[in-house]
Protein backbone atom coordinates (compact mmCIF):
# COMPACT_ATOMS: atom_id res chain seq x y z
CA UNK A 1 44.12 -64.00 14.76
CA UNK A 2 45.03 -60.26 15.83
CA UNK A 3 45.37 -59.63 12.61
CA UNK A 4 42.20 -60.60 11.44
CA UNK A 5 40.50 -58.89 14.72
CA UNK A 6 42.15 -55.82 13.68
CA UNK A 7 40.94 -56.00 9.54
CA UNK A 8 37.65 -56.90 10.98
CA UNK A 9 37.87 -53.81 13.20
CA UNK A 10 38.58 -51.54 10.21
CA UNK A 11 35.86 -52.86 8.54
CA UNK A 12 33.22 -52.19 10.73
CA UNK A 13 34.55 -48.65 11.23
CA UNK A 14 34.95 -47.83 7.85
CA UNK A 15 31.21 -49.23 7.22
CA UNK A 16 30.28 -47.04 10.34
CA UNK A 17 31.85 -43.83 9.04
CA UNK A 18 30.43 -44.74 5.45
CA UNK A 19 26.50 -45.15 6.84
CA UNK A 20 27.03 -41.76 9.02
CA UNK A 21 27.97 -40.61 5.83
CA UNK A 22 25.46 -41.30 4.18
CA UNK A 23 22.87 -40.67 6.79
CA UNK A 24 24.21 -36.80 6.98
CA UNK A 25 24.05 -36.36 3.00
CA UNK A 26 20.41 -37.93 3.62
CA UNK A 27 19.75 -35.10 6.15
CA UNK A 28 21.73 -32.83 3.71
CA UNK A 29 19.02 -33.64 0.98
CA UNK A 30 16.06 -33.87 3.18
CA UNK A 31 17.30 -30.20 4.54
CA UNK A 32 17.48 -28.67 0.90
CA UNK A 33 14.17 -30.55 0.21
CA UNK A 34 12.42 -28.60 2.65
CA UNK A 35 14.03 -25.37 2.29
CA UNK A 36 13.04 -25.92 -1.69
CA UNK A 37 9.49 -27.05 -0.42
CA UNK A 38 9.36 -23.17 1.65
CA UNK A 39 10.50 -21.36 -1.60
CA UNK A 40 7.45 -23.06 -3.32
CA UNK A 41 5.34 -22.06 -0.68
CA UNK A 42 6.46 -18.57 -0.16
CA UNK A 43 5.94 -18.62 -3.70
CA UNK A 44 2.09 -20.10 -4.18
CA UNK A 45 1.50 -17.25 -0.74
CA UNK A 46 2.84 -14.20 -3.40
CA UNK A 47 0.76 -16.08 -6.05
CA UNK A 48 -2.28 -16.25 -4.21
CA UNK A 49 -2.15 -12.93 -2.72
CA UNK A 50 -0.72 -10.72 -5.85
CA UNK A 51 -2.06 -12.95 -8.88
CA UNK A 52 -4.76 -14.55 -7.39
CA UNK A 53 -5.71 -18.30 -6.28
CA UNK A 54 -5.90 -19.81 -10.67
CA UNK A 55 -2.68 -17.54 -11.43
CA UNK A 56 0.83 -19.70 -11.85
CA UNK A 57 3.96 -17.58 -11.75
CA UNK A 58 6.49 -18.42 -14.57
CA UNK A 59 10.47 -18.24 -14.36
CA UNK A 60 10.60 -15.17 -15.14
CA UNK A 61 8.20 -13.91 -12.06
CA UNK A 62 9.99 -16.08 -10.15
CA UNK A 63 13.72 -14.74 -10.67
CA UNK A 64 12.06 -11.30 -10.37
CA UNK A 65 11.02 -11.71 -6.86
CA UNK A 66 14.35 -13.47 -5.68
CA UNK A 67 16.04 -10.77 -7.40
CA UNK A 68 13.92 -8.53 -5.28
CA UNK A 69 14.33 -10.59 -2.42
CA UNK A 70 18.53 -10.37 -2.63
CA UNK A 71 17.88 -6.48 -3.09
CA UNK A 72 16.32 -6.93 0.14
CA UNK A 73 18.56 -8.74 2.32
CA UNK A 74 21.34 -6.80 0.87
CA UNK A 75 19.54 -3.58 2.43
CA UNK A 76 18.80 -5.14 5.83
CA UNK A 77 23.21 -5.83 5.94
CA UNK A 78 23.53 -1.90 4.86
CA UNK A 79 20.54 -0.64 6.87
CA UNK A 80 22.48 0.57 11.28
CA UNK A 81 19.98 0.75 13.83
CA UNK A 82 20.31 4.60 15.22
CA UNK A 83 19.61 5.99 18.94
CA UNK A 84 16.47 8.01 18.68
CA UNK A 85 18.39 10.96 18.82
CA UNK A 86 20.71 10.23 15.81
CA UNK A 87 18.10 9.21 13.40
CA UNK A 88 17.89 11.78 10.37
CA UNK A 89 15.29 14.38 10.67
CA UNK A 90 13.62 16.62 7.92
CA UNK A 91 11.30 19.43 8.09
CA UNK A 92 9.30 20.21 4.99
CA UNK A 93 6.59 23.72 5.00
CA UNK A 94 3.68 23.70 2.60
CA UNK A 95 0.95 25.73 1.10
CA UNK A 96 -2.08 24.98 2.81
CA UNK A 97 -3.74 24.68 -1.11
CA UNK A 98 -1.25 21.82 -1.89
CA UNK A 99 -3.23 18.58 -2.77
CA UNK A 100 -0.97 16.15 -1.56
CA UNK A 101 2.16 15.67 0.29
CA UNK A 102 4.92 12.52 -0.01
CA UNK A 103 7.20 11.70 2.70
CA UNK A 104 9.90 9.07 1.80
CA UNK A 105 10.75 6.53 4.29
CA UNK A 106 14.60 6.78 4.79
CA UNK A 107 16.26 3.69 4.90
CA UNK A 108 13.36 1.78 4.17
CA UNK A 109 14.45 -2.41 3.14
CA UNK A 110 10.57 -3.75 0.90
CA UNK A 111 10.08 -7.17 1.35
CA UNK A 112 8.62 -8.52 -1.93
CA UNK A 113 7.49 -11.46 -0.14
CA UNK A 114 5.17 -10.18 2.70
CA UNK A 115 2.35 -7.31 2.43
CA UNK A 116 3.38 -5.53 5.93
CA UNK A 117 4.54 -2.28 5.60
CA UNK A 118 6.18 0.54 7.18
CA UNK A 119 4.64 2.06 9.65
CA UNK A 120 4.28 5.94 10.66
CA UNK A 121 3.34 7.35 14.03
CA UNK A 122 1.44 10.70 13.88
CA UNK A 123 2.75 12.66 17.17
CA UNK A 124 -0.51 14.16 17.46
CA UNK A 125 -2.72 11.06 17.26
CA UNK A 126 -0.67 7.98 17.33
CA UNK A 127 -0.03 5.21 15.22
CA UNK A 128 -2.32 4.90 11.90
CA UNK A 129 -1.98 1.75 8.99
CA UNK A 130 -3.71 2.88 5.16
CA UNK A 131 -3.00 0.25 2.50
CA UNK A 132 -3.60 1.05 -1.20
CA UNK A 133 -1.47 0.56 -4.11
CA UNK A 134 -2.91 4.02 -6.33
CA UNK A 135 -5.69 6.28 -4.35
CA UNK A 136 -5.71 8.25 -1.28
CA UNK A 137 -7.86 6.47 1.26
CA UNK A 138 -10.91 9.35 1.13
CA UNK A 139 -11.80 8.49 5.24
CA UNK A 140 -8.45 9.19 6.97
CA UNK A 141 -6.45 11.08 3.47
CA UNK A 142 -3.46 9.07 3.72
CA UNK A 143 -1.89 6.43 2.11
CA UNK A 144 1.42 4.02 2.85
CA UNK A 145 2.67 3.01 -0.39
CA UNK A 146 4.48 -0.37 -0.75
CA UNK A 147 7.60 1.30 -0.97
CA UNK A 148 7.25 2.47 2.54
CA UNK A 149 6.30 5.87 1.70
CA UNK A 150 3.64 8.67 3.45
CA UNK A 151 1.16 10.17 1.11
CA UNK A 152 -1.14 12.98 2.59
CA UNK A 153 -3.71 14.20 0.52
CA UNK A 154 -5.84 17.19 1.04
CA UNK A 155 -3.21 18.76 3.00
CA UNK A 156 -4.87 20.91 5.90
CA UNK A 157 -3.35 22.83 9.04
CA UNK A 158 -4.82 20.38 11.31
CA UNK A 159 -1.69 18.01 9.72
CA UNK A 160 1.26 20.10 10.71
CA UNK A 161 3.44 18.15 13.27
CA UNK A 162 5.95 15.18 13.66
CA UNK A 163 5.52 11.60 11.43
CA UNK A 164 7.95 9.13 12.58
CA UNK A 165 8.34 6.25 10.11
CA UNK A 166 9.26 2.91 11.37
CA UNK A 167 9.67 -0.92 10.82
CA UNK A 168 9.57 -2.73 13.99
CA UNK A 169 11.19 -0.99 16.51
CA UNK A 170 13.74 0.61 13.80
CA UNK A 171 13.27 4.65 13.38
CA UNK A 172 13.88 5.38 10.08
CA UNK A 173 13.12 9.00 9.59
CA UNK A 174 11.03 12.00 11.25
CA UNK A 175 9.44 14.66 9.49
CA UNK A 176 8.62 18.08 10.85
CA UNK A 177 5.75 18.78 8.54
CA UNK A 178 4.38 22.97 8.43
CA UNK A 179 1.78 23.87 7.12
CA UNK A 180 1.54 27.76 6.08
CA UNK A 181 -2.26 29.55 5.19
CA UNK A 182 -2.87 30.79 1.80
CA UNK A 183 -3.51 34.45 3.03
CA UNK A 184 0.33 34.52 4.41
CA UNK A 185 1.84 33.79 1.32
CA UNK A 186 2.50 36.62 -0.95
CA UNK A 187 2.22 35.44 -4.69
CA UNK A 188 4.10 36.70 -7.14
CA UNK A 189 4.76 35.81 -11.17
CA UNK A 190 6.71 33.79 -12.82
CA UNK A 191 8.64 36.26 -14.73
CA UNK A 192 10.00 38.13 -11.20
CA UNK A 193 13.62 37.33 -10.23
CA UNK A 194 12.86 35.65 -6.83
CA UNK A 195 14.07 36.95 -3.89
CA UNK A 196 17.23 35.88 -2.40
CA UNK A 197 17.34 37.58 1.04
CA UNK A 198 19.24 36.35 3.77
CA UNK A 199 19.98 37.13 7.77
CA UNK A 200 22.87 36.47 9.58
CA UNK A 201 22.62 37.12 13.69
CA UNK A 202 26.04 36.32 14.60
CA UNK A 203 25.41 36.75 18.19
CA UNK A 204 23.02 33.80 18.22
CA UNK A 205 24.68 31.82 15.64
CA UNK A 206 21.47 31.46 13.72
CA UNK A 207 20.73 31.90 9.70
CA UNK A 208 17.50 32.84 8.22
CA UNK A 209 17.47 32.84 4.16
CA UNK A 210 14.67 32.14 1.78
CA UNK A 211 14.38 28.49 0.70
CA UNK A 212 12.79 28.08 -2.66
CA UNK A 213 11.29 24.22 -3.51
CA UNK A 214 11.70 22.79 -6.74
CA UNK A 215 9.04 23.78 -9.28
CA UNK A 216 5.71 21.49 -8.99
CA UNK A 217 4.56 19.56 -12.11
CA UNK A 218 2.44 21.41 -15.14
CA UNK A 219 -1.01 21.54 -14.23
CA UNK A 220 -2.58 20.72 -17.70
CA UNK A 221 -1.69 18.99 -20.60
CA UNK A 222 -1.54 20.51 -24.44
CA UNK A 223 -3.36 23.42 -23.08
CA UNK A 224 -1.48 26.06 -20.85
CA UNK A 225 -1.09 24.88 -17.44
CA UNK A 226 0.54 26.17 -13.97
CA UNK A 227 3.40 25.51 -12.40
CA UNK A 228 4.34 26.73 -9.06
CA UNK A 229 7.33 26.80 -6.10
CA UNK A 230 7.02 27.71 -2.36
CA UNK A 231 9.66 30.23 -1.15
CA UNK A 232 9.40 29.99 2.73
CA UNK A 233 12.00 31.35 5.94
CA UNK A 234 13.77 28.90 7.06
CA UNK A 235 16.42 29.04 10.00
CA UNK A 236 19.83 27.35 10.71
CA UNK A 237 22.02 26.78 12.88
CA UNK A 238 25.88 28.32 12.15
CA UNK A 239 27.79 27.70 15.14
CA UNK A 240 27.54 28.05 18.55
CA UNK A 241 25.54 29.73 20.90
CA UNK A 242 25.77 32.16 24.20
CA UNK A 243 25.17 30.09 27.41
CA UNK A 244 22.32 32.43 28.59
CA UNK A 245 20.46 31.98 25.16
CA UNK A 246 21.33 27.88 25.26
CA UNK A 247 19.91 27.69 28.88
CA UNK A 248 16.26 30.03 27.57
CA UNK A 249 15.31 28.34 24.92
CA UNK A 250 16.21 24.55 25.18
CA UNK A 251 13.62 23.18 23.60
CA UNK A 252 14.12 25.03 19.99
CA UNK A 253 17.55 25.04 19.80
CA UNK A 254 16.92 21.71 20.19
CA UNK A 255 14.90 21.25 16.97
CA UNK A 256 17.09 23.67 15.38
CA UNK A 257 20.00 21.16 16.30
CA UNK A 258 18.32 18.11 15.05
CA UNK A 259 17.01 19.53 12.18
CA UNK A 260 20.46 21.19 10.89
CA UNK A 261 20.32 19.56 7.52
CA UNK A 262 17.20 21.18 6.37
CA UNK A 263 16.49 24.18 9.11
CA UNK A 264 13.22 24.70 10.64
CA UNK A 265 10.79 27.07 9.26
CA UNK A 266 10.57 30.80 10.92
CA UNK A 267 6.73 30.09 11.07
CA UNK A 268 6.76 27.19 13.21
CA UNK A 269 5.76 26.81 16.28
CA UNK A 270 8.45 25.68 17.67
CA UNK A 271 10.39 28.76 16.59
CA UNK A 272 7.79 31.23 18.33
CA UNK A 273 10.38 32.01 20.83
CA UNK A 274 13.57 32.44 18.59
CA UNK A 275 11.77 34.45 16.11
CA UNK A 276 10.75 36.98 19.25
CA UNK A 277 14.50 37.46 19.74
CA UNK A 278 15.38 38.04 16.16
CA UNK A 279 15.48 41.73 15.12
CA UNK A 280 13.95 42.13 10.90
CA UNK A 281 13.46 38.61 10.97
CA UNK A 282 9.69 39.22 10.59
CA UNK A 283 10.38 41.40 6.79
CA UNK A 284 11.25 37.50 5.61
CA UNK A 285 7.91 36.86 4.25
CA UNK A 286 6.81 33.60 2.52
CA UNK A 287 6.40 33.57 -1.11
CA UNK A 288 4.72 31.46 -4.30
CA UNK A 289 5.69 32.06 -7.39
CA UNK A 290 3.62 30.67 -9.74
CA UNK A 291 4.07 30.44 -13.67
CA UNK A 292 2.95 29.26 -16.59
CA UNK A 293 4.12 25.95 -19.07
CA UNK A 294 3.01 23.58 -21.05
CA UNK A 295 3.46 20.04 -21.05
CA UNK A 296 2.44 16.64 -23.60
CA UNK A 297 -0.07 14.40 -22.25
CA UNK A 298 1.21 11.09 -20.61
CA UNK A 299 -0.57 7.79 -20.25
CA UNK A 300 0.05 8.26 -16.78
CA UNK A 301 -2.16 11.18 -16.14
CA UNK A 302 -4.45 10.00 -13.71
CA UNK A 303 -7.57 12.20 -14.69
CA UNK A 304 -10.28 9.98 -14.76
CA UNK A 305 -10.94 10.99 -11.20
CA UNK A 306 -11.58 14.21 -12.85
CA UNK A 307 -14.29 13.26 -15.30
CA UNK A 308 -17.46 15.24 -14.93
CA UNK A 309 -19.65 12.29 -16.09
CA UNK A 310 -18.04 10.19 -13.36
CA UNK A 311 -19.34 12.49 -9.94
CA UNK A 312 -19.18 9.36 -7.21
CA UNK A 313 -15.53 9.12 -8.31
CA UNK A 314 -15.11 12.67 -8.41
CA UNK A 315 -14.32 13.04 -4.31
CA UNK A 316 -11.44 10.45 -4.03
CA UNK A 317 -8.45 12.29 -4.17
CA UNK A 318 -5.63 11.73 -6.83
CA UNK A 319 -2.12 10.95 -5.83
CA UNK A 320 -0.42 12.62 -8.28
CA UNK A 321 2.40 11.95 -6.22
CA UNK A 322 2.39 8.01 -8.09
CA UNK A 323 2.12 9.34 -11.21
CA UNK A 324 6.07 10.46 -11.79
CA UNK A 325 7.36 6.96 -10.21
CA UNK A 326 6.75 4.70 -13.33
CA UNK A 327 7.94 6.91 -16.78
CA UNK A 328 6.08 6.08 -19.63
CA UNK A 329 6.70 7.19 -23.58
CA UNK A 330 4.75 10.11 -24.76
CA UNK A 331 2.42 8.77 -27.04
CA UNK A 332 0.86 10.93 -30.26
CA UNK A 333 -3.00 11.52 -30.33
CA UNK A 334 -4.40 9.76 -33.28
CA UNK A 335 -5.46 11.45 -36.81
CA UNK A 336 -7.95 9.94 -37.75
CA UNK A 337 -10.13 7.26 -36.08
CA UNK A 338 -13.33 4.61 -36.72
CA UNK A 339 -16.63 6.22 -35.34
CA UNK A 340 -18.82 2.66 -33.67
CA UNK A 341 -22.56 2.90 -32.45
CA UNK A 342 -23.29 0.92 -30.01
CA UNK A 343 -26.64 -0.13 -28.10
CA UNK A 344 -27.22 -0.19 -24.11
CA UNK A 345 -26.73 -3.79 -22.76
CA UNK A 346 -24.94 -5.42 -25.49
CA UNK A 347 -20.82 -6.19 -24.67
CA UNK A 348 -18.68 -4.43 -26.20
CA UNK A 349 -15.45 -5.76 -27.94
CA UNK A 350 -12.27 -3.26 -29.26
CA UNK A 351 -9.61 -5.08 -31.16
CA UNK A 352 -6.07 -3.78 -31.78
CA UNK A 353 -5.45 -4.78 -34.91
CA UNK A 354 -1.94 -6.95 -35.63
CA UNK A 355 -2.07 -7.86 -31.74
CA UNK A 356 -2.25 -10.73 -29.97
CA UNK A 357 -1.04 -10.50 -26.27
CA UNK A 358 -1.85 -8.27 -23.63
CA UNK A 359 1.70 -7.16 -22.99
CA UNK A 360 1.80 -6.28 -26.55
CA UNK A 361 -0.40 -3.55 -26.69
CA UNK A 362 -1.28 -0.56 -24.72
CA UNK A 363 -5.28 0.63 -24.34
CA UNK A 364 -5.85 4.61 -23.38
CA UNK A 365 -9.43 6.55 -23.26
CA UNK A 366 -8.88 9.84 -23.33
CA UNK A 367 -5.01 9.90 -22.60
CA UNK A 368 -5.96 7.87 -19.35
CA UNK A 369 -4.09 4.69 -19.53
CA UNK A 370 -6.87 1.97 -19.74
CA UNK A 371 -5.63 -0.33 -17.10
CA UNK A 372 -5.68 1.90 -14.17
CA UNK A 373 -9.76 2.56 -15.09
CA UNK A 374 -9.95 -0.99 -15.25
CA UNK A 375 -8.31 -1.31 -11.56
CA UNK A 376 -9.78 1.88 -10.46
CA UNK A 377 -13.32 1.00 -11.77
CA UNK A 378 -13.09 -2.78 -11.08
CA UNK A 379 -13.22 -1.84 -7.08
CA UNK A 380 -16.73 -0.52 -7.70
CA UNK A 381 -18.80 -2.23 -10.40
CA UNK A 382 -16.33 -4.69 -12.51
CA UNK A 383 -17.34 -3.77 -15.78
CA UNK A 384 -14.08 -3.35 -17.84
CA UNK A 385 -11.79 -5.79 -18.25
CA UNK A 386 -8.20 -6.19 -20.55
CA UNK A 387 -8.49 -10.11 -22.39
CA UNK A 388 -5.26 -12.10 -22.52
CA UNK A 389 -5.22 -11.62 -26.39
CA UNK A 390 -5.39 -7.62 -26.05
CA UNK A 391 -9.01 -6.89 -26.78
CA UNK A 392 -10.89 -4.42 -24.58
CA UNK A 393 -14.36 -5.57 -23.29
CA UNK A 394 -16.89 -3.10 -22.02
CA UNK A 395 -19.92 -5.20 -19.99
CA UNK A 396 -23.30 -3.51 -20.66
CA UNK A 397 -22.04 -0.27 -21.82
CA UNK A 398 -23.46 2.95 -20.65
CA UNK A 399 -23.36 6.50 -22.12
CA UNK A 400 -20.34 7.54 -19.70
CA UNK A 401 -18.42 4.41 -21.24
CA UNK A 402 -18.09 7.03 -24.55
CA UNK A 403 -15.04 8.67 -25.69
CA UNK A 404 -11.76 7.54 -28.03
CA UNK A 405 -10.03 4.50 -27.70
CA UNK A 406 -6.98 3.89 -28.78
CA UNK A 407 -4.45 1.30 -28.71
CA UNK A 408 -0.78 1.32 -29.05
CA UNK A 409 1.52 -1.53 -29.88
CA UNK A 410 4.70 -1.96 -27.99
CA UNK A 411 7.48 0.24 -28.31
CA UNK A 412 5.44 2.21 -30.70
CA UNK A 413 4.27 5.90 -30.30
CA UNK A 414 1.72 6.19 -33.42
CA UNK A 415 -1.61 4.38 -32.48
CA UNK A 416 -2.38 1.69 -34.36
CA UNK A 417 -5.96 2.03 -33.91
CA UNK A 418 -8.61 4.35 -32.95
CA UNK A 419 -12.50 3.69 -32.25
CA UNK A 420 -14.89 6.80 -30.78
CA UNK A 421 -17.47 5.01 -29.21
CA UNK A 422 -21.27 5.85 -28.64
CA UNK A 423 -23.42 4.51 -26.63
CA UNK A 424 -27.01 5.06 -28.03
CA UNK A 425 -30.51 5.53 -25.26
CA UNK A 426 -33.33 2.64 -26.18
CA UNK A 427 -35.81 5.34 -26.09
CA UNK A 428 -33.53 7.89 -28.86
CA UNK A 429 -32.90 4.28 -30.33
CA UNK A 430 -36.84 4.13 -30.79
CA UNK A 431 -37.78 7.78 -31.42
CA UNK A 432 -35.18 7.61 -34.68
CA UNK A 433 -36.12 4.38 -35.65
CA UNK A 434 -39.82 6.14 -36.13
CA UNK A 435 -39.00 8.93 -37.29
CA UNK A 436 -36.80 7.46 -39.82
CA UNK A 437 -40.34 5.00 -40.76
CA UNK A 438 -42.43 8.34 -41.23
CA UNK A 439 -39.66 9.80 -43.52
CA UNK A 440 -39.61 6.26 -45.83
CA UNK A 441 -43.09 6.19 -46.03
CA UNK A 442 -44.05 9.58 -46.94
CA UNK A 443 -41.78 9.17 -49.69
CA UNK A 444 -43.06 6.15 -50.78
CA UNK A 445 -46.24 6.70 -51.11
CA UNK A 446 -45.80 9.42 -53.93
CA UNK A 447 -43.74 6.45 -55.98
CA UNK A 448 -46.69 4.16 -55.62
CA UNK A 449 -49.30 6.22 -56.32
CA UNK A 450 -47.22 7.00 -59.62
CA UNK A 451 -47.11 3.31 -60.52
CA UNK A 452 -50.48 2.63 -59.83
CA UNK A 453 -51.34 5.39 -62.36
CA UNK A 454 -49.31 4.23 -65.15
CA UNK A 455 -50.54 0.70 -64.57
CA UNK A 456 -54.64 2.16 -64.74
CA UNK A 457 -53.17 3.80 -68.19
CA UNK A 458 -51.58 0.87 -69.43
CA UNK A 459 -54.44 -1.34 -69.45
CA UNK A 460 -57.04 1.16 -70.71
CA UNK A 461 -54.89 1.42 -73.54
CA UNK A 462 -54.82 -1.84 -74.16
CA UNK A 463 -58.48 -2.59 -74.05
CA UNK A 464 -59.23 0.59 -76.18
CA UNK A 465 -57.07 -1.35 -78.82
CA UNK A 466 -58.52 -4.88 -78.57
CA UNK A 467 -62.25 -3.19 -78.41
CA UNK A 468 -61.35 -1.30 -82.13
CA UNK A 469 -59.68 -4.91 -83.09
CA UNK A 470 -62.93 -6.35 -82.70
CA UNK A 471 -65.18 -4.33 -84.48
């Protein structure tokens, strides 16, 4: 009987154990269920807000953001959260001419899965959010790209100061930005050796030295173009300094301490003071040296803001600063191309020939890569458009809408196609139609008045002859 308590004992454990079993591979399951049922929906939220609400993303989106995603969380393990005081610190000095200005977030981790970005603080002003994926925001001139960086276009002196970039309450970087007039810089070409001059004041422990930027891009493309490179004072620090000097001038040894990596420009502000107490520092003058090149046009040019027939797009700066980030193949201007007329209102189609996907096939008008004038345009009216099976459509096409097409398959730098379109006016429509009538008609008339004549002569001969028959 103790026996048989015992097995029965057993039993009822083992059954136990085996239902708790179960029960936790149950929860198990249930768990991965839902965690698979928050990829999916992290997934349709980047689908509806990237692709839109009728787009489906295929394995191969899908293992691109979770690539992404790994990229990410491997950045957030490498990324230390610095004391204010230790977080890296650049200073940067620019013409006051210089279209646009790009400040990289250090340290920066992009979430592919969430549209917040980094953040920058303006010491001046505060804390200002601009979100666009290609222009400079034409209100407030600034732009946070998705990679976390600061775009400033226009550059002005009223934007000198601090930017502090931030995610949360993590300080990635801050930037001393300088801005230095036109009329202070002396120019000089090309050609000229540039000048290396350098000041050591041992007593302070200080450096001041020309620093030369790298050159800028070429202007132009298959014409001649200008380059150009800002040679500006800087100062460093190069050891130590005299107590009295240390105790006077806290605040810019300070920056000049924080800013060791890159030095502080001799114009700043914040240097007002050290400069005073430097003897010949004031012979380093600034300097741009500008030259000339000449470069081959890429898609990626982003001159259709440039476009005389296009004036309301004409005012929204370019960020030029995009346009190295993605590198595209140079691609050859066509030889020859197909010349199309085409009337006001009527749709127009283009059709690469050989070509039937999008991704196969790249459109450009005028070196301009089509697809940024579709997204650039498509914010205002929503005219162009890029079909799944690589034709171009063009809704009611106006007389700006001219110029070449052409269309190059992938991996391919000949085009495969070329079309210079015209757009005709209804009233020159009408006007040549006319005049085109007058032309056929005065010639015409001539002919028939010929035919009628030998006609009238045919038949009088022919009753002169049956008149003689008869007598």
């Amino acid at each position: 009987m103790t026996n048989f308590l015992i097995l029965f004992t057993l039993t009822v454990s083992c059954v136990g154990q085996a239902k708790i079993a179960s029960e936790e591979e149950k929860i198990e399951k249930d768990f991965q269920k839902m965690l698979r049922e928050q990829e999916r929906s992290v997934l349709v939220e980047v689908q509806t807000a990237r692709l839109g609400d009728n787009s489906s993303l295929g394995v191969e989106e899908q293992l691109k953001y979770w690539k992404l995603y790994t990229e990410y969380e491997d950045c957030l393990k490498r990324r230390t959260y610095l004391p204010l005081h230790d977080v890296p610190r650049r200073a940067v000095a620019v013409p006051e001419e210089k279209r646009e200005l790009k400040l990289p977030c250090l340290g920066y981790c992009l979430n592919p899965f969430h549209q917040r970005g980094a953040k920058w603080v303006y010491f001046r002003s505060g804390e200002f959010m601009a979100r666009s994926e290609s222009v400079v925001l034409e209100a407030t001139q600034h732009l946070i790209t998705l990679e976390g960086d600061l775009i400033i276009g226009n550059v002005a002196m009223k934007d000198a100061g601090l930017y502090w970039c931030h995610e949360e309450r993590h300080v990635a970087v801050v930037w001393l930005v300088e801005v230095i007039p036109k009329k202070q810089l002396t120019r000089i070409s090309g050609l000229t050796p540039p000048p290396n001059t350098k000041r050591r004041y041992e007593q302070f422990g200080l450096l001041a030295e020309i620093q030369w930027t790298p050159w800028s891009p070429c202007s132009r493309c298959h014409h001649a173009g200008t380059t150009m490179r800002l040679g500006t004072c800087v100062l460093k620090v190069t050891g130590k300094w005299p107590r009295d000097l240390k105790e006077t001038l806290t605040n810019p040894l300070r920056m000049l301490v924080v800013y060791h990596e890159t030095g502080v420009p001799c114009r700043s502000a914040y240097m007002a003071a050290v400069v005073e107490e430097l003897p010949d520092i004031k012979t380093l003058i600034d300097y741009i040296q500008v030259g000339n090149c000449r470069l081959p046009c890429s898609s990626r040019e982003f001159v259709f803001f440039r476009q005389k027939n296009e004036p309301r797009y004409s005012k929204l700066p370019l960020s030029k600063a995009l346009k190295g980030e993605v590198a595209m193949q140079q691609f050859k201007p066509p030889d020859k191309f197909v010349e199309k007329m085409w009337l006001p209102g009527n749709d127009l189609y283009l059709t690469c020939p050989g070509v039937e996907s999008r991704d196969a096939v790249t459109w450009t008008k005028g070196h301009v890569p089509l697809e940024t004038i579709v997204r650039i345009k498509s914010q205002f009216e929503n005219r162009f458009a890029i079909l799944d099976n690589g034709q171009v459509v063009v809704r009611r096409p106006e007389r700006r809408d001219m110029g070449l097409y052409v269309c190059y398959k992938a991996g391919q730098q000949e085009p495969a196609a070329a079309v210079r379109v015209k757009v005709k006016e209804v009233g020159r429509v009408v006007k040549g139609d006319t005049a085109q009538f007058i032309r056929d008609v005065l010639i015409m008339i001539p002919v028939v008045v010929v035919l009628v004549g030998l006609v009238l002569v045919a038949c009088c001969t022919g009753q002169h002859h049956e008149e003689q028959g008869y007598i």
